[in-house]
C-alpha atoms as a PDB file:
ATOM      1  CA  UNK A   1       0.000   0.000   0.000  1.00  0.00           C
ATOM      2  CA  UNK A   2       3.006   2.209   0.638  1.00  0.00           C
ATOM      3  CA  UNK A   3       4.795   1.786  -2.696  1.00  0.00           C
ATOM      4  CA  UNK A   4       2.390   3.920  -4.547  1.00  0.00           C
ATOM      5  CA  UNK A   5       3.164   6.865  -2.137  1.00  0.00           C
ATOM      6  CA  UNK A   6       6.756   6.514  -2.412  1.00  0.00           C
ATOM      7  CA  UNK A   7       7.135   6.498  -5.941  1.00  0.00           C
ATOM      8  CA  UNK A   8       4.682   9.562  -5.719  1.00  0.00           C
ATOM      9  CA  UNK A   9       7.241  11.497  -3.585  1.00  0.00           C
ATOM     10  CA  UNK A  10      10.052  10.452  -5.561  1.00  0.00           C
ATOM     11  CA  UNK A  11       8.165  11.459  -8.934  1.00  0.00           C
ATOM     12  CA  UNK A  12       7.429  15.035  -7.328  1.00  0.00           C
ATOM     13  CA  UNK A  13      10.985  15.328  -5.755  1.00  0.00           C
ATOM     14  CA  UNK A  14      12.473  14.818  -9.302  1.00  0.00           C
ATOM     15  CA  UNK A  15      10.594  17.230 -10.920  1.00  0.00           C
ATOM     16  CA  UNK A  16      10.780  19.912  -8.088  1.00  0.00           C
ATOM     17  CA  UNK A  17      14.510  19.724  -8.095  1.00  0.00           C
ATOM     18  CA  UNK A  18      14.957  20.686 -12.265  1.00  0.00           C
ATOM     19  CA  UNK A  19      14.703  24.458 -11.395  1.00  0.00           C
ATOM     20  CA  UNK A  20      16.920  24.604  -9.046  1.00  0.00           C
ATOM     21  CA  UNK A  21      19.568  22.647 -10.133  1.00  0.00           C
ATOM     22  CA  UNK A  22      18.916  23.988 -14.024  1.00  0.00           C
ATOM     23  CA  UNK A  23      19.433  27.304 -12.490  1.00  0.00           C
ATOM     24  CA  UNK A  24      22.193  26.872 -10.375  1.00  0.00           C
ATOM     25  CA  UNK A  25      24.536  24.666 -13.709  1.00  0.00           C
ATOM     26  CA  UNK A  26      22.978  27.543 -15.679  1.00  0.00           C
ATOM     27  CA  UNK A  27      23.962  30.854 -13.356  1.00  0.00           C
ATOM     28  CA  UNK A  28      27.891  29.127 -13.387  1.00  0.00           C
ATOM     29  CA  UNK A  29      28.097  28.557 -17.069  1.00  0.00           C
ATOM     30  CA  UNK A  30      27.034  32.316 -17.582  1.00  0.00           C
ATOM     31  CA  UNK A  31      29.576  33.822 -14.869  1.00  0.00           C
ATOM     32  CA  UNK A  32      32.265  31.836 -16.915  1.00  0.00           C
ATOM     33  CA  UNK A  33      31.211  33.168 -20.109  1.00  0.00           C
ATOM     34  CA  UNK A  34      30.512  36.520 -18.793  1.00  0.00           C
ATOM     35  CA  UNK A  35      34.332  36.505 -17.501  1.00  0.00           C
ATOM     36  CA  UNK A  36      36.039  35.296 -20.118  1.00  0.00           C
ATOM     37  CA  UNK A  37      34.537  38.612 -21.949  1.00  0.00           C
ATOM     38  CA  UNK A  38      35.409  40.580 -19.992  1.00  0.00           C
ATOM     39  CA  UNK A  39      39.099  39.149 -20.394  1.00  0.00           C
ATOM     40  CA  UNK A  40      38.647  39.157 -24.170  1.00  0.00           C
ATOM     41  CA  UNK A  41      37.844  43.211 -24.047  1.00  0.00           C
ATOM     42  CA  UNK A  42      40.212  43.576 -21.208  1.00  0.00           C
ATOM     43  CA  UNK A  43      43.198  42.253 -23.448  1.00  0.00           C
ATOM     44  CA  UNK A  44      42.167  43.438 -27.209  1.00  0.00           C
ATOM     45  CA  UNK A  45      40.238  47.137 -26.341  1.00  0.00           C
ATOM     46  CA  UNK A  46      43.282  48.984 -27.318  1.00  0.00           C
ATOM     47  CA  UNK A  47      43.433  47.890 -30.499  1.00  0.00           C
ATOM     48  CA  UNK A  48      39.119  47.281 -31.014  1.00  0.00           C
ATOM     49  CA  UNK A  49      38.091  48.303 -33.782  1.00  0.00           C
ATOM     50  CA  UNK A  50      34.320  50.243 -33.822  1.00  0.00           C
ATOM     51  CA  UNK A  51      33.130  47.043 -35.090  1.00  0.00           C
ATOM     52  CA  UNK A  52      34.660  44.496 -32.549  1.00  0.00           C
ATOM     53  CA  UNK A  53      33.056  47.431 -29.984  1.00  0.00           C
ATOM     54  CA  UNK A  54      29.640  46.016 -31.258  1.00  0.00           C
ATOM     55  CA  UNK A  55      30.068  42.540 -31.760  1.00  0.00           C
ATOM     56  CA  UNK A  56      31.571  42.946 -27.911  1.00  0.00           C
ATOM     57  CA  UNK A  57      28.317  44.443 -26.947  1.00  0.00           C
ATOM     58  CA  UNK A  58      26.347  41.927 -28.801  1.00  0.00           C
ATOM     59  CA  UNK A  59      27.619  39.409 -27.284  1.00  0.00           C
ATOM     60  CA  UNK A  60      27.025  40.489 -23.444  1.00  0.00           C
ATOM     61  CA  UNK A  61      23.618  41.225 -25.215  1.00  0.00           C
ATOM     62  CA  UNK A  62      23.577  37.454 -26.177  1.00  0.00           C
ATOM     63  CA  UNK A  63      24.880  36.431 -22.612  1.00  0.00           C
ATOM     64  CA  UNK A  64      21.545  38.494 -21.211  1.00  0.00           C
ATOM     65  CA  UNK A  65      18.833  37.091 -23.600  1.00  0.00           C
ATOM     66  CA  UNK A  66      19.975  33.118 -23.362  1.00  0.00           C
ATOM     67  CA  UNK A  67      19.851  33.865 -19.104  1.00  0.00           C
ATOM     68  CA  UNK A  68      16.733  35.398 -19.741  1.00  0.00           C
ATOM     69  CA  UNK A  69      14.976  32.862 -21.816  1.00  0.00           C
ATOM     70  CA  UNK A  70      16.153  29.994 -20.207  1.00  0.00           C
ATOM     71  CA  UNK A  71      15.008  31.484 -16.917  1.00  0.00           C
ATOM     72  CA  UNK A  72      11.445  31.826 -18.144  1.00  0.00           C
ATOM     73  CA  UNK A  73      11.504  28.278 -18.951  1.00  0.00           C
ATOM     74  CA  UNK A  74      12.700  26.613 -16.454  1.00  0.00           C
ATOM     75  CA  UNK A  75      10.808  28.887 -13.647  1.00  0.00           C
ATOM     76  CA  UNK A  76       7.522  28.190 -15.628  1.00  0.00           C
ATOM     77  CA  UNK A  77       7.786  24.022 -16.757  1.00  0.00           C
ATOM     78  CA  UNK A  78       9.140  21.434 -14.598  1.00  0.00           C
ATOM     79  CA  UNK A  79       9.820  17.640 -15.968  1.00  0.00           C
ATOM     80  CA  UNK A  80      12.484  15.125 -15.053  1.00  0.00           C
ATOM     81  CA  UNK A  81      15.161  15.891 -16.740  1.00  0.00           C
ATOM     82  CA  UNK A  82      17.596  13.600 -18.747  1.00  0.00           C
ATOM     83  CA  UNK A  83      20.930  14.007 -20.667  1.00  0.00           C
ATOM     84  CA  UNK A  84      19.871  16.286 -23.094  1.00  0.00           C
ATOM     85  CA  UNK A  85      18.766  18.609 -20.151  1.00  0.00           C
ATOM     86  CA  UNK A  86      22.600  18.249 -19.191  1.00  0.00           C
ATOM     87  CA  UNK A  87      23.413  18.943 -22.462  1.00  0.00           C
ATOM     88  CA  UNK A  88      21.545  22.338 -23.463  1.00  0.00           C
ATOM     89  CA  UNK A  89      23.165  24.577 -21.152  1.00  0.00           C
ATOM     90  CA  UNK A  90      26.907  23.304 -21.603  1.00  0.00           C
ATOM     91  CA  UNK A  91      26.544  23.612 -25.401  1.00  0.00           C
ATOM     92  CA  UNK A  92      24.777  27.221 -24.545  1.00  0.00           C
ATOM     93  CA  UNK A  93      28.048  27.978 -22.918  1.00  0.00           C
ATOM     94  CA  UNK A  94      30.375  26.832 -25.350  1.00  0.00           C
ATOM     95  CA  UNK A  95      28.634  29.127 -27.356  1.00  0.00           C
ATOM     96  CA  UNK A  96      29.122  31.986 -25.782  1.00  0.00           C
ATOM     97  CA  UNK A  97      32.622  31.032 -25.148  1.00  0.00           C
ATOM     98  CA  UNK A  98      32.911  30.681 -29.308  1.00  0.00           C
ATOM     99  CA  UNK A  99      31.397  34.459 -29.701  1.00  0.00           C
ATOM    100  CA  UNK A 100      33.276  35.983 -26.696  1.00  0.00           C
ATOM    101  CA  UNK A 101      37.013  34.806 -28.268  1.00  0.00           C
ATOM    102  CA  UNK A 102      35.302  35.376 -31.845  1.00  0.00           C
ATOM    103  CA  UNK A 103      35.529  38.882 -31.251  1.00  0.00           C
ATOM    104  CA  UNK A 104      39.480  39.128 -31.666  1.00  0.00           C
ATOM    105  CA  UNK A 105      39.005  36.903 -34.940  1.00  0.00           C
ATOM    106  CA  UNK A 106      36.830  39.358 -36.716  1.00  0.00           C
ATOM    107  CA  UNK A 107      33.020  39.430 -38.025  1.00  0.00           C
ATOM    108  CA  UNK A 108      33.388  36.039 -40.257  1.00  0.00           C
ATOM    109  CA  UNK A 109      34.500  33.785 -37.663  1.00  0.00           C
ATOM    110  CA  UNK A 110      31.945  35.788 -34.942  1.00  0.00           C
ATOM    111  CA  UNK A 111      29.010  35.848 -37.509  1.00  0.00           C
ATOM    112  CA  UNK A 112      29.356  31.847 -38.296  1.00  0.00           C
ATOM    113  CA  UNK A 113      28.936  31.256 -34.459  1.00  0.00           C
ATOM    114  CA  UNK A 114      25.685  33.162 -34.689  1.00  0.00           C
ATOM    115  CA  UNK A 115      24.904  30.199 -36.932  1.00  0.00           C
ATOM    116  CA  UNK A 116      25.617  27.759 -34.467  1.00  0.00           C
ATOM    117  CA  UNK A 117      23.740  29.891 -32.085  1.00  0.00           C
ATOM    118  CA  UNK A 118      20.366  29.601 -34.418  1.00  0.00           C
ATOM    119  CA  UNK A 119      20.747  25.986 -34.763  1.00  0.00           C
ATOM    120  CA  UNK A 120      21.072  25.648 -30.915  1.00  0.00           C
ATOM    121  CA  UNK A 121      17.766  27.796 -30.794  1.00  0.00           C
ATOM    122  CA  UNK A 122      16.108  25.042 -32.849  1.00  0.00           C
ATOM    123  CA  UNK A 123      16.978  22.138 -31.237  1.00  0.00           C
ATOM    124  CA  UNK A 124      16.125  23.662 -28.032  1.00  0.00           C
ATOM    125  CA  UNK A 125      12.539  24.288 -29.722  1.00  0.00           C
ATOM    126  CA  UNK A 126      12.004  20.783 -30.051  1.00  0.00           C
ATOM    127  CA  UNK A 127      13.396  19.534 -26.633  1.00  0.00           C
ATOM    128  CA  UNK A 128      11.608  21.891 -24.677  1.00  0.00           C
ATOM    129  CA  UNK A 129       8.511  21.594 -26.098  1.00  0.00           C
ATOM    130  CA  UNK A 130       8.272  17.768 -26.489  1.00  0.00           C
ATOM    131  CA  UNK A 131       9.018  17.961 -22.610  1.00  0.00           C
ATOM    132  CA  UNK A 132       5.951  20.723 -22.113  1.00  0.00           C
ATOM    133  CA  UNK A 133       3.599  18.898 -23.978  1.00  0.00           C
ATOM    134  CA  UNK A 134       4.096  15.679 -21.838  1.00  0.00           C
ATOM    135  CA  UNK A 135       4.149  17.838 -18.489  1.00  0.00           C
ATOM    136  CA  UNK A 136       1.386  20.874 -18.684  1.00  0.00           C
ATOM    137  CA  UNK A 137      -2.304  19.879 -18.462  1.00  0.00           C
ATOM    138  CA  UNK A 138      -2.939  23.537 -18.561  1.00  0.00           C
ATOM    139  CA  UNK A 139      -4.358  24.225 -22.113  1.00  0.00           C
ATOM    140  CA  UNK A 140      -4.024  27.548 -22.109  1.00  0.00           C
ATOM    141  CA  UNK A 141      -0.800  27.590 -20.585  1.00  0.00           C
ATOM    142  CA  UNK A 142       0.140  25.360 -23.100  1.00  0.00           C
ATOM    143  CA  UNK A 143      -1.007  27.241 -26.256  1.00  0.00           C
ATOM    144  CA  UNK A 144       0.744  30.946 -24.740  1.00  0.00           C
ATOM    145  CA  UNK A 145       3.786  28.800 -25.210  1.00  0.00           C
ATOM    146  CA  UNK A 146       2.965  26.695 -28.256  1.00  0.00           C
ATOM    147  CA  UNK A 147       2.767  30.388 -30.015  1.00  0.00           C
ATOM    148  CA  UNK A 148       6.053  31.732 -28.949  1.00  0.00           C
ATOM    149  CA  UNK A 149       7.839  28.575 -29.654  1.00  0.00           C
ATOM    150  CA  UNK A 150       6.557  28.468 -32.835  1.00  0.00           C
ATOM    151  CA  UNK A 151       7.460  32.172 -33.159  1.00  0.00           C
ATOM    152  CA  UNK A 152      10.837  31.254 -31.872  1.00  0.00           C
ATOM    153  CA  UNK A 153      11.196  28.338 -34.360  1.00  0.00           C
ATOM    154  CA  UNK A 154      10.915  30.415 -37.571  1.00  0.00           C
ATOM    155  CA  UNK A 155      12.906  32.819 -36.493  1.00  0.00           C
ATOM    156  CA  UNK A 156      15.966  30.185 -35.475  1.00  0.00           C
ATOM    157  CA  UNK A 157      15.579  28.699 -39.182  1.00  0.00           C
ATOM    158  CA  UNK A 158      15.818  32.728 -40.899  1.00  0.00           C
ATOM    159  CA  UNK A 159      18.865  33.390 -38.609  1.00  0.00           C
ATOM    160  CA  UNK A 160      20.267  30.340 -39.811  1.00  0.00           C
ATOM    161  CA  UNK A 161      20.507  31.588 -42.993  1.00  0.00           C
ATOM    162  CA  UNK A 162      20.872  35.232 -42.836  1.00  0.00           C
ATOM    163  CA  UNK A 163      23.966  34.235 -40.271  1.00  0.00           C
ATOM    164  CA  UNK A 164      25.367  31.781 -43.258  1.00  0.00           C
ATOM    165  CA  UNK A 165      25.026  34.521 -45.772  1.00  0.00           C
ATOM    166  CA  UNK A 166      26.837  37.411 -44.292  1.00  0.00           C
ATOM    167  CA  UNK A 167      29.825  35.333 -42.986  1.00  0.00           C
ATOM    168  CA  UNK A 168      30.036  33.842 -45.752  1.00  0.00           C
ATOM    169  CA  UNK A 169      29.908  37.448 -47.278  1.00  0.00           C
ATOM    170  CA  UNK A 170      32.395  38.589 -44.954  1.00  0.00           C
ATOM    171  CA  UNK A 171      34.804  36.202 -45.456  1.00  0.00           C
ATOM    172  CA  UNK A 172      34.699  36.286 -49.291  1.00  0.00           C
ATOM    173  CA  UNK A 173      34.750  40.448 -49.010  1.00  0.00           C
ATOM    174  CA  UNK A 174      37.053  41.065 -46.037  1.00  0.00           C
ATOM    175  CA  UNK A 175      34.748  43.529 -45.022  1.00  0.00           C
ATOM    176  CA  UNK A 176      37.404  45.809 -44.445  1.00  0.00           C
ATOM    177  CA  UNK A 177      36.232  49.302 -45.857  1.00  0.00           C
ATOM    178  CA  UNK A 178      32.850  48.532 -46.444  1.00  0.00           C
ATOM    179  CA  UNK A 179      29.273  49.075 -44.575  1.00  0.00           C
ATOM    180  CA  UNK A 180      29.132  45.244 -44.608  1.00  0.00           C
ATOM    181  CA  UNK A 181      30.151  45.211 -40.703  1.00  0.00           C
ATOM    182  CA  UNK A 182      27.727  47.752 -39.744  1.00  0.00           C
ATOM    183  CA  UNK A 183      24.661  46.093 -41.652  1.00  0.00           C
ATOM    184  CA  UNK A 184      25.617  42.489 -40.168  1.00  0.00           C
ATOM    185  CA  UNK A 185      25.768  44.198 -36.687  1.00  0.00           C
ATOM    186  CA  UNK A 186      22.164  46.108 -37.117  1.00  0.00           C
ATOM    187  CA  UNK A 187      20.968  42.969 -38.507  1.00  0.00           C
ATOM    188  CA  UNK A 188      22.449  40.827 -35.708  1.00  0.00           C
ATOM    189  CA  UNK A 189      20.756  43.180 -33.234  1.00  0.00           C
ATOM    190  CA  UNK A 190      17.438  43.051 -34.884  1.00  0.00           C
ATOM    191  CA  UNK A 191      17.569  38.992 -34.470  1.00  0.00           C
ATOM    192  CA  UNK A 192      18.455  39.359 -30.902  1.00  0.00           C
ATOM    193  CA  UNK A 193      16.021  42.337 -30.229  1.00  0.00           C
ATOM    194  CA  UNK A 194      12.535  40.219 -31.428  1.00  0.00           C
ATOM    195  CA  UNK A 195      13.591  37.405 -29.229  1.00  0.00           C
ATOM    196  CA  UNK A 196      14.052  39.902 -26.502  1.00  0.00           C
ATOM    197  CA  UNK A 197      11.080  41.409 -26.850  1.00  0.00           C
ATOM    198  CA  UNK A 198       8.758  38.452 -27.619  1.00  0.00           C
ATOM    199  CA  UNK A 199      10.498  36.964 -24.404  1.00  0.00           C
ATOM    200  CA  UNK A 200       9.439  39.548 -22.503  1.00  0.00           C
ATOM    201  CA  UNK A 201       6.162  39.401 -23.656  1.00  0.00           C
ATOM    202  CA  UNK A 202       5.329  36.084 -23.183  1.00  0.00           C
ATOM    203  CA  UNK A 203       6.905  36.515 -19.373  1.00  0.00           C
ATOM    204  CA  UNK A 204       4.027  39.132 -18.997  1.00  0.00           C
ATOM    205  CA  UNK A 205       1.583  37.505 -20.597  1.00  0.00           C
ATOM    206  CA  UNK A 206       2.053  34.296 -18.508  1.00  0.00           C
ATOM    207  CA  UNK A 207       2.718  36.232 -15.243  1.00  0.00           C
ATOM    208  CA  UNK A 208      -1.141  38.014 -16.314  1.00  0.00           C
ATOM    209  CA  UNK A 209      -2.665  34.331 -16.859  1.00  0.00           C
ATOM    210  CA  UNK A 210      -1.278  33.193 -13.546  1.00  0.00           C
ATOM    211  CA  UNK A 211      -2.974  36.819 -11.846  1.00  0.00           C
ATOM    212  CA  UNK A 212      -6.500  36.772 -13.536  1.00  0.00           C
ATOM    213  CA  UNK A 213      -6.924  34.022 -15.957  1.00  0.00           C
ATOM    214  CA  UNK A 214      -6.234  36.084 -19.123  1.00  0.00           C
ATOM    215  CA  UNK A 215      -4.764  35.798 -22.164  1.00  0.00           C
ATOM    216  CA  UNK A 216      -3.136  39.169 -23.490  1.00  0.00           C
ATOM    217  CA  UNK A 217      -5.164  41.700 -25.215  1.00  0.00           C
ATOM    218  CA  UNK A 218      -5.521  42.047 -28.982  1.00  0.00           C
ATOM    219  CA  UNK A 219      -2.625  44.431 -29.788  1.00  0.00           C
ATOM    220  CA  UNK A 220      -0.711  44.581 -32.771  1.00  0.00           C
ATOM    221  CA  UNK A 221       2.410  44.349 -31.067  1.00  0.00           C
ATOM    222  CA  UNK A 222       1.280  40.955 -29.416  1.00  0.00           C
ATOM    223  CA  UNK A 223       0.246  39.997 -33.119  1.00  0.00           C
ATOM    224  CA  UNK A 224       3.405  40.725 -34.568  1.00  0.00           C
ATOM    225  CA  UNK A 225       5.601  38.509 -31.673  1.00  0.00           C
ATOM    226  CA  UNK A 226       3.179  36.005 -32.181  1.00  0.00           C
ATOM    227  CA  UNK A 227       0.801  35.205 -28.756  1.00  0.00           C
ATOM    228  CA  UNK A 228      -2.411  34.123 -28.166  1.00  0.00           C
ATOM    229  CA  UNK A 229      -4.660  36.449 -27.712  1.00  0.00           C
ATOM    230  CA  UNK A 230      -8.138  35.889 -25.723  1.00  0.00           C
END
């Protein structure tokens, strides 16, 4: 008669113990990206060009939206976790280790980790939301993040191949002397701004569901990220 309860508490104390322990291999992997930045800047600023200045603050922008989104997630869905859960945030950090020494290399070699980057985006699509739809019997819930994933999906595949154009662009140019730098980096920030911004969106959106029951309002702006709307 017993058995049933304990396999009940050990179901719940797996689960319970994702966030935390996501959170706290997550928070270490970002303080050792974060630093070896910071040594990157620290040893090339002098001789930075205005470019490398914005691929430098790109990627601390990059650092800030992958801590961000990964928060959401994990403070929001809970499942037992397996290797791939192990995998995610070390391959995350190896990442941003790639774009942080990328910097001193120049835009080609920086611009093909964005690819990398995309792909990573994708595949975390997929993993994440096979785990939510097995865990969340709350529809709605469910479809506020069906709608950003989805959202998030498309726009993983078009930085895939905007990233694979302009290195490969940059590398066949040089890019020395041209505007090519400066319309990679506005583009770059563009990608990284919509997943920002739908982020936060969603964040609000979900945090409104959990207050009142509601599903955002019928904005354009909540159109245009991609949410459900009541």
């Amino acid at each position: 008669m017993s058995a049933p309860d304990e396999y009940g508490r050990l179901l719940s104390h797996l689960k319970d113990s994702f966030t935390s322990i996501y959170l706290t291999i997550l928070s270490i992997i970002q303080g050792v990206a974060l630093t070896s930045l910071a040594v990157v800047v620290a040893d090339g600023y002098r001789h930075f060009t205005p470019a490398q200045w914005a691929l430098a603050a790109l990627t601390f922008l990059i650092l800030i939206i992958i801590w961000n989104h990964m928060t959401t997630d994990a403070l929001t869905w809970t499942w037992i976790p397996d290797f791939r859960d192990s995998a995610i945030p070390f391959l995350l950090g190896a990442f941003e280790l790639y774009q942080a020494f990328a910097i001193a290399a120049g835009l080609g070699p920086w611009l093909f980790g964005m690819v990398a980057g995309a792909a990573l985006a994708v595949l975390e699509f997929f993993h994440v939301g096979r785990q939510v739809r097995l865990e969340t019997p709350d529809a709605r819930m469910l479809r506020l993040f069906r709608r950003r994933s989805l959202s998030d999906l498309r726009q993983g595949i078009v930085g895939i191949g905007l990233f694979l154009v302009l290195g490969v662009a940059s590398v066949a140019t040089g890019a020395a002397g041209t505007v090519l730098p400066w319309v990679a980096v506005l583009l770059t920030g563009l990608w990284l701004g919509a997943y920002a911004l739908r982020t936060t969106l969603y964040w609000r959106a979900l945090v409104r569901l959990a207050h009142n029951g509601r599903l955002p309002a019928d904005t354009a702006l909540n159109r245009l990220v991609g949410l459900p709307l009541r």
